[in-house]
N, C-alpha and C. Protein backbone atom coordinates (compact mmCIF):
# COMPACT_ATOMS: atom_id res chain seq x y z
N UNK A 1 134.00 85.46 60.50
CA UNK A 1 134.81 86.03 61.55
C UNK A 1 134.23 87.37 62.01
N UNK A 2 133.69 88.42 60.97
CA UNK A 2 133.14 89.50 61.78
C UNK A 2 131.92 89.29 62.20
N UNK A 3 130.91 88.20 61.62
CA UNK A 3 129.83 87.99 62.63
C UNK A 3 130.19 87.61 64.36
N UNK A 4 131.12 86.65 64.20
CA UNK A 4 131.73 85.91 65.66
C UNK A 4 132.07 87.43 66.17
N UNK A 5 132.74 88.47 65.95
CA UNK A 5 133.55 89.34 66.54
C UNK A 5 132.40 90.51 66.67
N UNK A 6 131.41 90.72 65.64
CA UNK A 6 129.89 91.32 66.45
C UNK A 6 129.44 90.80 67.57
N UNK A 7 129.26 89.14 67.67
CA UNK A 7 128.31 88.89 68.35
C UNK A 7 128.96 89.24 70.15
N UNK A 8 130.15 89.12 70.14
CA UNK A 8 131.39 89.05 70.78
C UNK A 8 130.98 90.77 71.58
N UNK A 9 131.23 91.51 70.56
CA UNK A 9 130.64 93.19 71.19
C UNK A 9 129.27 93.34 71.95
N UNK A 10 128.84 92.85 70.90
CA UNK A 10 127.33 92.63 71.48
C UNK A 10 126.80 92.62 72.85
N UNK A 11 127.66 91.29 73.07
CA UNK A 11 127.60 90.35 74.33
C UNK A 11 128.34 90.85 75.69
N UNK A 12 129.51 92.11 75.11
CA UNK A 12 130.22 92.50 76.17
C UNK A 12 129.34 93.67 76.39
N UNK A 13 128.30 94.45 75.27
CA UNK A 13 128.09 95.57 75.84
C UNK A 13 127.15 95.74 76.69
N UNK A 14 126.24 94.32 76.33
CA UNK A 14 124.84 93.95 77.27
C UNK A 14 125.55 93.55 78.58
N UNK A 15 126.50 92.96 78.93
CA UNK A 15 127.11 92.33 80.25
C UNK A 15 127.25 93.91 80.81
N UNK A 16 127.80 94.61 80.26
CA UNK A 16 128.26 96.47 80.66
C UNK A 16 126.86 96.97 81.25
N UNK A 17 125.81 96.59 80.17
CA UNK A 17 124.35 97.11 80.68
C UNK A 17 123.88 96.70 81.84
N UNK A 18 124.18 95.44 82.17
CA UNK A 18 123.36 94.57 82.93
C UNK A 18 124.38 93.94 84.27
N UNK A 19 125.45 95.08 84.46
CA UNK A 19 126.47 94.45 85.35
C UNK A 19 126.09 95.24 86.67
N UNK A 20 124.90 95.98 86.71
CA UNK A 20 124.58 96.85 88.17
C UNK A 20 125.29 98.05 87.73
N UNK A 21 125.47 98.57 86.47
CA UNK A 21 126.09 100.20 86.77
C UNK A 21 124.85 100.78 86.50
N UNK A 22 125.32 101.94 88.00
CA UNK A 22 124.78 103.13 88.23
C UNK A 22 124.08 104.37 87.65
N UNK A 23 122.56 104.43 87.63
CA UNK A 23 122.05 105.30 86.83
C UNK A 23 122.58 106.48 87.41
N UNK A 24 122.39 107.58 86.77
CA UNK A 24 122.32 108.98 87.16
C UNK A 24 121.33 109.37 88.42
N UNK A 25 121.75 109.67 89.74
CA UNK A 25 121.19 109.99 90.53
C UNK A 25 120.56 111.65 90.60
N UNK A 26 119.44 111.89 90.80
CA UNK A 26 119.47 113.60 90.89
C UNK A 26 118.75 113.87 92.41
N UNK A 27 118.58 115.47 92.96
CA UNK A 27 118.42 115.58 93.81
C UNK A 27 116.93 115.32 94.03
N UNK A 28 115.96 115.23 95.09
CA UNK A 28 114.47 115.09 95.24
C UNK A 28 114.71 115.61 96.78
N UNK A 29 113.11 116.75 97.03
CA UNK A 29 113.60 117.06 97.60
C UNK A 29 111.93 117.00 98.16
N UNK A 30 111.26 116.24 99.53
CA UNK A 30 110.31 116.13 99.69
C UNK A 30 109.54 117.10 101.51
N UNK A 31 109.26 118.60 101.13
CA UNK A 31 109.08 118.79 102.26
C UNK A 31 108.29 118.85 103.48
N UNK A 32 107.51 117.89 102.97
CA UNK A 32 105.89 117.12 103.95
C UNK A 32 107.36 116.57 104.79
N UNK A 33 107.57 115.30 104.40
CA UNK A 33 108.28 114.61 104.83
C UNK A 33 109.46 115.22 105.81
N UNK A 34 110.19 116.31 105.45
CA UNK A 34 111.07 117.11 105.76
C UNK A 34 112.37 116.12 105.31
N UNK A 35 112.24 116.19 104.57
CA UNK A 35 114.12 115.23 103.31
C UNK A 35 114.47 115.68 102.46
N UNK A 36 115.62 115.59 102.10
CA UNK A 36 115.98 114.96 100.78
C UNK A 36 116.98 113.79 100.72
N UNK A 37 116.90 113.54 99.31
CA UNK A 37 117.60 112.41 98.88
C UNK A 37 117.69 112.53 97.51
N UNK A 38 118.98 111.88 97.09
CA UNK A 38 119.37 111.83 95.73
C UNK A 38 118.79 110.72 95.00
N UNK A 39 117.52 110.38 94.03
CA UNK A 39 117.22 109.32 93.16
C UNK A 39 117.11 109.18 91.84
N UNK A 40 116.79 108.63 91.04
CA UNK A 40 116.94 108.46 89.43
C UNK A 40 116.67 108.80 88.97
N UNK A 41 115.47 109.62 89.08
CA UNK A 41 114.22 110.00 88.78
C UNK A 41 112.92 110.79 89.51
N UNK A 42 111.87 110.68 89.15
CA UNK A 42 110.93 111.55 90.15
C UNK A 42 110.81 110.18 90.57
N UNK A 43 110.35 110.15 91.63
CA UNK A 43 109.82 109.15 92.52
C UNK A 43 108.34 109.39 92.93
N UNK A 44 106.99 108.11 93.01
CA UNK A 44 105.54 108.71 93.02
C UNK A 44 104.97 108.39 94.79
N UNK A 45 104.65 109.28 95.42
CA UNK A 45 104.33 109.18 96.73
C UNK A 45 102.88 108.43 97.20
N UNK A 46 102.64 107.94 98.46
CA UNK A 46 101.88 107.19 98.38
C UNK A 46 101.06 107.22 100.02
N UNK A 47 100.09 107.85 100.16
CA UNK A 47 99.70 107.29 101.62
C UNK A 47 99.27 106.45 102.34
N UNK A 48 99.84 105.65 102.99
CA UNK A 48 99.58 104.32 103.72
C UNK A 48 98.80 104.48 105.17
N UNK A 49 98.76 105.33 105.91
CA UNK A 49 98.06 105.58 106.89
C UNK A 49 98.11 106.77 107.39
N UNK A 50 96.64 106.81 107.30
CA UNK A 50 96.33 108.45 107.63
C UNK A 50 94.83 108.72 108.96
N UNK A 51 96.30 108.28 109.81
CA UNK A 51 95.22 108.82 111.03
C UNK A 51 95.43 109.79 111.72
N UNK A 52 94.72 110.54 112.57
CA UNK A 52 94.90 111.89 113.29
C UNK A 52 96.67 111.98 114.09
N UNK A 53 96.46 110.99 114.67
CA UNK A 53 98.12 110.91 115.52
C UNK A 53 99.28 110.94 114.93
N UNK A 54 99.21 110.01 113.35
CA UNK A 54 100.59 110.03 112.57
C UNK A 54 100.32 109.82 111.04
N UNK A 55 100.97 110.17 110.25
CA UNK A 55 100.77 109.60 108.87
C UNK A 55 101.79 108.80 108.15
N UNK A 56 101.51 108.10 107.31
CA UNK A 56 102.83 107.43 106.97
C UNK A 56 102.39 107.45 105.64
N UNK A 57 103.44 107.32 104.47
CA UNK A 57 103.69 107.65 103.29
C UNK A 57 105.12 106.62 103.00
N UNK A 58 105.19 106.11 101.32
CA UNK A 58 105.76 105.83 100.53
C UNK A 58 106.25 106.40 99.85
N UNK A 59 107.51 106.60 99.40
CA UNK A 59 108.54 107.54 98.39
C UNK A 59 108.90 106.30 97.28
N UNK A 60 108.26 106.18 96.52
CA UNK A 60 109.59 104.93 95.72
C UNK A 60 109.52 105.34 94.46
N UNK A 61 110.76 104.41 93.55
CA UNK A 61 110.74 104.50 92.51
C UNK A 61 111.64 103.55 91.81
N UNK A 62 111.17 102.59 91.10
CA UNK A 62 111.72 101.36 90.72
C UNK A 62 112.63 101.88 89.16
N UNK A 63 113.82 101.49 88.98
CA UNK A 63 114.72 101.77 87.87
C UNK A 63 115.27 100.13 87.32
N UNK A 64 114.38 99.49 86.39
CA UNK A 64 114.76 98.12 85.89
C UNK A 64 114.01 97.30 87.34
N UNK A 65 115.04 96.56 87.79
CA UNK A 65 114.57 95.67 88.93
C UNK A 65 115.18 96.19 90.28
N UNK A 66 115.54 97.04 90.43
CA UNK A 66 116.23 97.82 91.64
C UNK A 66 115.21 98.89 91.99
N UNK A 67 114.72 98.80 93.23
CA UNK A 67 113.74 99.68 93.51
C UNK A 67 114.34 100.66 94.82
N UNK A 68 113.93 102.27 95.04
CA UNK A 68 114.67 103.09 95.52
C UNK A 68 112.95 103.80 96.19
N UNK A 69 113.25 103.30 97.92
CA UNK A 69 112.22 104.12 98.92
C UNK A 69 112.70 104.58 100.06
N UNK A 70 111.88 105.42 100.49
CA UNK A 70 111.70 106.16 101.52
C UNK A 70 109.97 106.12 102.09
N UNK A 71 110.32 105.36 103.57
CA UNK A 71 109.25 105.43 104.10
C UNK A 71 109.20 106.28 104.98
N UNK A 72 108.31 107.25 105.63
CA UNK A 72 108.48 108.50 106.57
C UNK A 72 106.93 108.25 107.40
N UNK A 73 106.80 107.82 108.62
CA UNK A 73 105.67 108.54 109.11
C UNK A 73 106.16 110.05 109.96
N UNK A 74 105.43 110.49 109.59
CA UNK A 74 105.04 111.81 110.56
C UNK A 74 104.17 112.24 111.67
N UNK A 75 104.36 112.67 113.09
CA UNK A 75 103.40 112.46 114.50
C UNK A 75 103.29 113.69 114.86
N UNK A 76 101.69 113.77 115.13
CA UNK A 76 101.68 115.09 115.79
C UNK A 76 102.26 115.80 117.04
N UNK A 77 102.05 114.45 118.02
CA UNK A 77 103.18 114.53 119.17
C UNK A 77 104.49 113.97 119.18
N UNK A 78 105.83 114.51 120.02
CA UNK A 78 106.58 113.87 120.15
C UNK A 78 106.41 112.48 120.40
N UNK A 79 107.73 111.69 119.69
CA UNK A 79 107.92 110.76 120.05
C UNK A 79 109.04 110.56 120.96
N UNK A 80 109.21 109.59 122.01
CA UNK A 80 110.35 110.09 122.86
C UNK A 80 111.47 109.26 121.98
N UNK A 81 112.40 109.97 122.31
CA UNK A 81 114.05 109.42 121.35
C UNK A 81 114.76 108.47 122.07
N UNK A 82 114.38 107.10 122.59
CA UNK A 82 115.69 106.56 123.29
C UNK A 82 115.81 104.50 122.31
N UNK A 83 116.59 104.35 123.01
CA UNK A 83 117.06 102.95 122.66
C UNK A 83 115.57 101.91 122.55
N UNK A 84 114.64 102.22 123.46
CA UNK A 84 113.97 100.83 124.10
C UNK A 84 112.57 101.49 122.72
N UNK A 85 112.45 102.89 122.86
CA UNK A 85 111.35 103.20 121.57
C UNK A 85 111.99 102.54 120.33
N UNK A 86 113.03 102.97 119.79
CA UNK A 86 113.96 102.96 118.55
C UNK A 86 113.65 101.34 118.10
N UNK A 87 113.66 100.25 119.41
CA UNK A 87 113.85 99.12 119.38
C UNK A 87 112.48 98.74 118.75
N UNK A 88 110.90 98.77 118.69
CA UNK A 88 110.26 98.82 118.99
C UNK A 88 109.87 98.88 117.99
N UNK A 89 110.38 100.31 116.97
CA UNK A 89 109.98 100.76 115.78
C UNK A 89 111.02 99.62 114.62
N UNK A 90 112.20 99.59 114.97
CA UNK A 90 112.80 98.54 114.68
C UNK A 90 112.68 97.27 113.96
N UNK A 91 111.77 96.87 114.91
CA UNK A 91 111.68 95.09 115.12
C UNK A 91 110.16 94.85 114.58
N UNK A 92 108.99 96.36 114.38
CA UNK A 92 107.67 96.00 113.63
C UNK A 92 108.26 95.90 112.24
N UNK A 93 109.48 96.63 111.67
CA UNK A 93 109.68 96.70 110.04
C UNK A 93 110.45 95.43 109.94
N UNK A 94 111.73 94.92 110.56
CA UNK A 94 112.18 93.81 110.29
C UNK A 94 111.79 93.22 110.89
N UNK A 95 111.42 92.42 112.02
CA UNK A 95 110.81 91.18 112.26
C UNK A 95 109.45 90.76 111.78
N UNK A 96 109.32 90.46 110.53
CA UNK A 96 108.18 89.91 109.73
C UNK A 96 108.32 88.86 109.51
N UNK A 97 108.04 87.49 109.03
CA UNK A 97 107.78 86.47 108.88
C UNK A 97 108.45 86.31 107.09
N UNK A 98 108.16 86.95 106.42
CA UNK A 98 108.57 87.22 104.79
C UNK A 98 109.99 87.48 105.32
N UNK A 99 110.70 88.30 106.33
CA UNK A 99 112.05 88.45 106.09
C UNK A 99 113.11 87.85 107.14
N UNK A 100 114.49 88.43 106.82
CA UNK A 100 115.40 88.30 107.66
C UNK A 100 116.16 88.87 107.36
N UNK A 101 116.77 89.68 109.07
CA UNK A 101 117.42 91.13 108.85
C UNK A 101 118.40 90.76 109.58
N UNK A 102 119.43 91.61 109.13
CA UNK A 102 120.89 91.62 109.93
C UNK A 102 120.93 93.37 110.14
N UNK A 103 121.90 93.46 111.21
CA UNK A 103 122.05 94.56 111.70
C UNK A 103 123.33 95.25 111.66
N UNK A 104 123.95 95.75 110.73
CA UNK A 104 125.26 96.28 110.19
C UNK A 104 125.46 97.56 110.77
N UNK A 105 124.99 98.11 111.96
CA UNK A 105 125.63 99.07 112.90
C UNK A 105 125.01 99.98 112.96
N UNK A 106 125.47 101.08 112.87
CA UNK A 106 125.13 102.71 112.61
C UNK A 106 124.53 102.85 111.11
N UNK A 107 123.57 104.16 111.16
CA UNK A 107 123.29 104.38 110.04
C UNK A 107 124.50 105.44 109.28
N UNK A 108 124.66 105.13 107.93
CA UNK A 108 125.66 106.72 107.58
C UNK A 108 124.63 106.73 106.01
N UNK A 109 124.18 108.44 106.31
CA UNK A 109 125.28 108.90 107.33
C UNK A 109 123.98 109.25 108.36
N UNK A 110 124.63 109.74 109.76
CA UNK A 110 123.98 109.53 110.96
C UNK A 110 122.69 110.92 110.64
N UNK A 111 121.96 111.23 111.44
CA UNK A 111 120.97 112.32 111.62
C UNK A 111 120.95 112.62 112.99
N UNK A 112 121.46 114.12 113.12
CA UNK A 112 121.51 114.68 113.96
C UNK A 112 119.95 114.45 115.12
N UNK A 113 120.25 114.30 115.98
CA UNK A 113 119.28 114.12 117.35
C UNK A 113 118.20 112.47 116.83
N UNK A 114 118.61 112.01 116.07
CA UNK A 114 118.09 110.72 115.76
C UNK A 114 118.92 109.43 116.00
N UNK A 115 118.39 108.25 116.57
CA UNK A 115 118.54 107.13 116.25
C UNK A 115 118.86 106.48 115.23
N UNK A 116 120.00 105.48 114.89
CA UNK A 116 120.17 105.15 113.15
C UNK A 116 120.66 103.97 113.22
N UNK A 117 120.15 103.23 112.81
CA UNK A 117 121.29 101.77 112.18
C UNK A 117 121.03 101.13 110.74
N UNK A 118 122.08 100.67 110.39
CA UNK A 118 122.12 100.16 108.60
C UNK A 118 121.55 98.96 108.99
N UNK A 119 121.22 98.64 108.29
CA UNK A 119 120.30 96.76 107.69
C UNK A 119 120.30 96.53 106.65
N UNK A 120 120.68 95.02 107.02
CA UNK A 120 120.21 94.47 105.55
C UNK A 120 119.24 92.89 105.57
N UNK A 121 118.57 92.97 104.59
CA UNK A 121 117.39 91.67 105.08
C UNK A 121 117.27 91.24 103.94
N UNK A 122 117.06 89.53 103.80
CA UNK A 122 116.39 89.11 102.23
C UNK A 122 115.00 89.04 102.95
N UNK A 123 114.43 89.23 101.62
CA UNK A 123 112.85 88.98 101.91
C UNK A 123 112.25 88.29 100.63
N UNK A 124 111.14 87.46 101.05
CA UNK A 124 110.16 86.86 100.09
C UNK A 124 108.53 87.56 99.86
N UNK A 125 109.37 88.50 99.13
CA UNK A 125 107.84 89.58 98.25
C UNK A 125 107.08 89.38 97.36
N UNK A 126 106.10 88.58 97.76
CA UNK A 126 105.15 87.84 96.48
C UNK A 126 104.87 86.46 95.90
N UNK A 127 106.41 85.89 96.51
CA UNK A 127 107.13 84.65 95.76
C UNK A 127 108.71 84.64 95.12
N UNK A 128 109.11 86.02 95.48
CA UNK A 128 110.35 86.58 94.42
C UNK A 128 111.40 86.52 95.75
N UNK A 129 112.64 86.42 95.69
CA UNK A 129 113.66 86.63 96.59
C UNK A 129 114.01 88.06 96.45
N UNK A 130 114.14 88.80 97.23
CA UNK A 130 115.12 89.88 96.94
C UNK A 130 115.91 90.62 98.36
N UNK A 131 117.07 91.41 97.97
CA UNK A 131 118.10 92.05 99.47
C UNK A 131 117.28 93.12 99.28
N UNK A 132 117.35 93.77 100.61
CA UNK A 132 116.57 95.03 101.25
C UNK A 132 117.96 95.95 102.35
N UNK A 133 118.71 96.49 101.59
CA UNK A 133 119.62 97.06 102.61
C UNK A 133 119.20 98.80 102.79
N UNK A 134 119.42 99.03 103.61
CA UNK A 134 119.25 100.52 104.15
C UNK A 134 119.20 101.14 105.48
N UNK A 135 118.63 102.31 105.61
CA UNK A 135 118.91 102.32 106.95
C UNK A 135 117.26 103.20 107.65
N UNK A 136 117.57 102.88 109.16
CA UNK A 136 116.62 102.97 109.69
C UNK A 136 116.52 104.01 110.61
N UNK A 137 115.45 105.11 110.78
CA UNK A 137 115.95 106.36 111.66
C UNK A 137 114.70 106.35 112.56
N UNK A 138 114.96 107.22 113.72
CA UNK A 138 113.52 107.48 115.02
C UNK A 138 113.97 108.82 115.91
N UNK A 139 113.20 109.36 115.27
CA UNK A 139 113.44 110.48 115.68
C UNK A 139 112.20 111.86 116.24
N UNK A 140 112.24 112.74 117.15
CA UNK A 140 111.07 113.26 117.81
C UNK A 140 109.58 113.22 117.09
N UNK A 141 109.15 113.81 115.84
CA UNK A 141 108.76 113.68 115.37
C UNK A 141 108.64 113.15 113.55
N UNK A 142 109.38 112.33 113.38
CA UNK A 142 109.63 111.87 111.84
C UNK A 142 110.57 110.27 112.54
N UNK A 143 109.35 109.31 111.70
CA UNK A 143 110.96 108.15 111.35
C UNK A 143 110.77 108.18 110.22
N UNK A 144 112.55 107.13 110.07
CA UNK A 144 112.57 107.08 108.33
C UNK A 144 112.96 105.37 107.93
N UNK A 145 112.72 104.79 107.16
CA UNK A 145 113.46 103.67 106.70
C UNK A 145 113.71 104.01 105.15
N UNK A 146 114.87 103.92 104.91
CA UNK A 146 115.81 104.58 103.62
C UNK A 146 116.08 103.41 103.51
N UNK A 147 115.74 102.65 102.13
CA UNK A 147 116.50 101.39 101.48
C UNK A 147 116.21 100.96 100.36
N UNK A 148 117.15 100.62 99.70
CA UNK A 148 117.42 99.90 98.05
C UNK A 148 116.88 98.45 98.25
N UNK A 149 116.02 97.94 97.29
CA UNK A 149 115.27 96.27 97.22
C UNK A 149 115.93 95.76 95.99
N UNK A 150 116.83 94.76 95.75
CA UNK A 150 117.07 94.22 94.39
C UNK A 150 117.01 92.51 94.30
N UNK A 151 117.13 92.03 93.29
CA UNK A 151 116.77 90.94 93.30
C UNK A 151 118.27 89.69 94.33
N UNK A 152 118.04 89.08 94.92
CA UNK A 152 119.13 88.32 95.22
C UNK A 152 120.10 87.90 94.64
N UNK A 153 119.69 87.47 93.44
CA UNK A 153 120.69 86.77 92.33
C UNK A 153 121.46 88.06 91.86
N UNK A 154 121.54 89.13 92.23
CA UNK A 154 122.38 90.47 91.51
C UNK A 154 123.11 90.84 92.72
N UNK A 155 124.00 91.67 92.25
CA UNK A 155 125.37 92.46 93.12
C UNK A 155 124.09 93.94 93.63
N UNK A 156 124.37 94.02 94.16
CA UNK A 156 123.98 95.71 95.18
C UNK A 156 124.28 96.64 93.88
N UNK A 157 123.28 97.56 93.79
CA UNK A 157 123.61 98.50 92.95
C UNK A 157 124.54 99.27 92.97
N UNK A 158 125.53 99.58 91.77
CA UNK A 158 126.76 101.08 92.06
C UNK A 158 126.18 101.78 92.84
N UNK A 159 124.76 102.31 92.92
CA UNK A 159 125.18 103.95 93.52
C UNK A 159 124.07 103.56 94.97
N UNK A 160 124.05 102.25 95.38
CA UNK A 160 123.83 101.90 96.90
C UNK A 160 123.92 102.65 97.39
N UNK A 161 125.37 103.06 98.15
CA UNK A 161 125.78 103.58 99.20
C UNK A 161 125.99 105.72 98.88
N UNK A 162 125.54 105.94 97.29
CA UNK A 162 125.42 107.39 97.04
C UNK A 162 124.12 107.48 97.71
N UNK A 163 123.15 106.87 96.99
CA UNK A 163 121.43 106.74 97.46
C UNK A 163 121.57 107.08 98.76
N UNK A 164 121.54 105.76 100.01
CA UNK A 164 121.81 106.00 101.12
C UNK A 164 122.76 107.17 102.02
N UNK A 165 123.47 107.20 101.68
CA UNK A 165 124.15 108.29 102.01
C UNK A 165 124.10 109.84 101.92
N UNK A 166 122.98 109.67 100.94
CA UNK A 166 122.72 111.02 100.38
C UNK A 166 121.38 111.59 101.28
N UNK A 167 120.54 110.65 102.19
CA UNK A 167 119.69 111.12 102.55
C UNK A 167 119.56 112.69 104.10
N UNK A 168 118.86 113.48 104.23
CA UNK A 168 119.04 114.18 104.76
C UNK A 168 117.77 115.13 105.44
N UNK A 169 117.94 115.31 106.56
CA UNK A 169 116.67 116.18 107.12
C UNK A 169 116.66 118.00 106.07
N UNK A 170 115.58 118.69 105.69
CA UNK A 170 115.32 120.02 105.59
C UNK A 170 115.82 120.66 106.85
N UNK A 171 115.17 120.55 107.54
CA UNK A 171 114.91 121.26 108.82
C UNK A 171 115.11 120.65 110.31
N UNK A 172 114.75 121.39 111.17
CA UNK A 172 115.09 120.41 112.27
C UNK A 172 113.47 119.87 112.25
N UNK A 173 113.55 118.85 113.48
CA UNK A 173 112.00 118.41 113.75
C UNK A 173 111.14 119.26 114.30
C-alpha cells in the first residue's frame, strides 16, 4: 500500500512538472536592439544578416521544449510606417510553405508609433509540429517579431501572455 501511494505522489508531482507551469521570468534588457523583455534566463544573440542597409539578429532561448525569441532587424534609413509596408513585412515571416498563420488582431501590448498584430501559426520545423504565437511589430526604424514556439501536442505556456506582454521599446526610434 505505501509503494502504490508513492508511486501515486510520484506521478502527481511529475504531471505538476510537466503540466506547462511557468518558469521564473526575469528582466533582459537588449540595447542594440532598443528592448526589453522579460525571459527565463539569459538568452544567446545571433546575427542573421548583416548588410549595410539593415541588420537582423536572433534573441532566443529555449527552457525544456518551449522556446522564447525576439527577432529585430535594424535600418539605417527610415522605414515608412503604413498598412501596405506592415503588410509586406508581414506575409515574408508568415506566409512560408512550413507554416500556417492566423491573425488574432492587435498586438498587446501595442508600441507606440508602430504597427502590431498577435499571431499564431503551426509550423513544420525540421519534421517536428509545433504553435508559434506572438506578435509582430514595423516600425520607422526597428521591426520586431516577439513569439513563444512549443510543441503542438502541449497547452501554451503559463507565462505566454507575461513573455509577450512584457515586451517594450528603450527609447524612441
Amino acid at each position: 500500500m505505501r509503494l502504490r501511494n508513492l508511486y501515486i505522489a510520484l506521478t502527481l508531482c511529475l504531471a505538476v512538472l510537466l503540466s506547462g507551469e511557468s518558469v521564473k521570468l526575469g528582466p533582459y534588457r537588449n540595447t542594440d536592439g532598443n528592448f526589453t523583455v522579460l525571459m527565463p534566463g539569459t538568452p544567446t544573440e545571433k546575427l542573421t544578416s548583416d548588410k549595410p542597409e539593415r541588420k537582423t539578429h536572433i534573441v532566443s532561448l529555449a527552457s525544456g521544449v518551449v522556446h522564447y525569441n525576439v527577432i529585430y532587424t535594424k535600418v539605417v534609413d527610415d522605414h515608412t510606417v503604413s498598412e501596405e509596408f506592415f503588410q509586406i513585412f508581414r506575409n515574408a515571416f508568415l506566409l512560408v510553405p512550413e507554416c500556417r498563420a492566423v491573425n488574432l488582431g492587435q498586438a498587446v501590448p501595442p508600441v507606440t508609433s508602430y504597427l502590431g498584430r498577435r499571431y499564431r501559426q503551426d509550423c513544420n520545423r525540421s519534421g517536428t509540429m509545433r504553435h508559434e504565437e506572438g506578435n509582430i511589430y514595423w516600425g520607422k526604424r526597428y521591426s520586431y517579431v516577439v513569439y513563444v514556439s512549443y510543441p503542438v501536442n502541449q497547452s501554451p505556456p503559463a507565462d505566454l501572455n507575461s513573455f509577450l506582454g512584457s515586451f517594450a521599446q528603450i527609447g524612441p526610434d
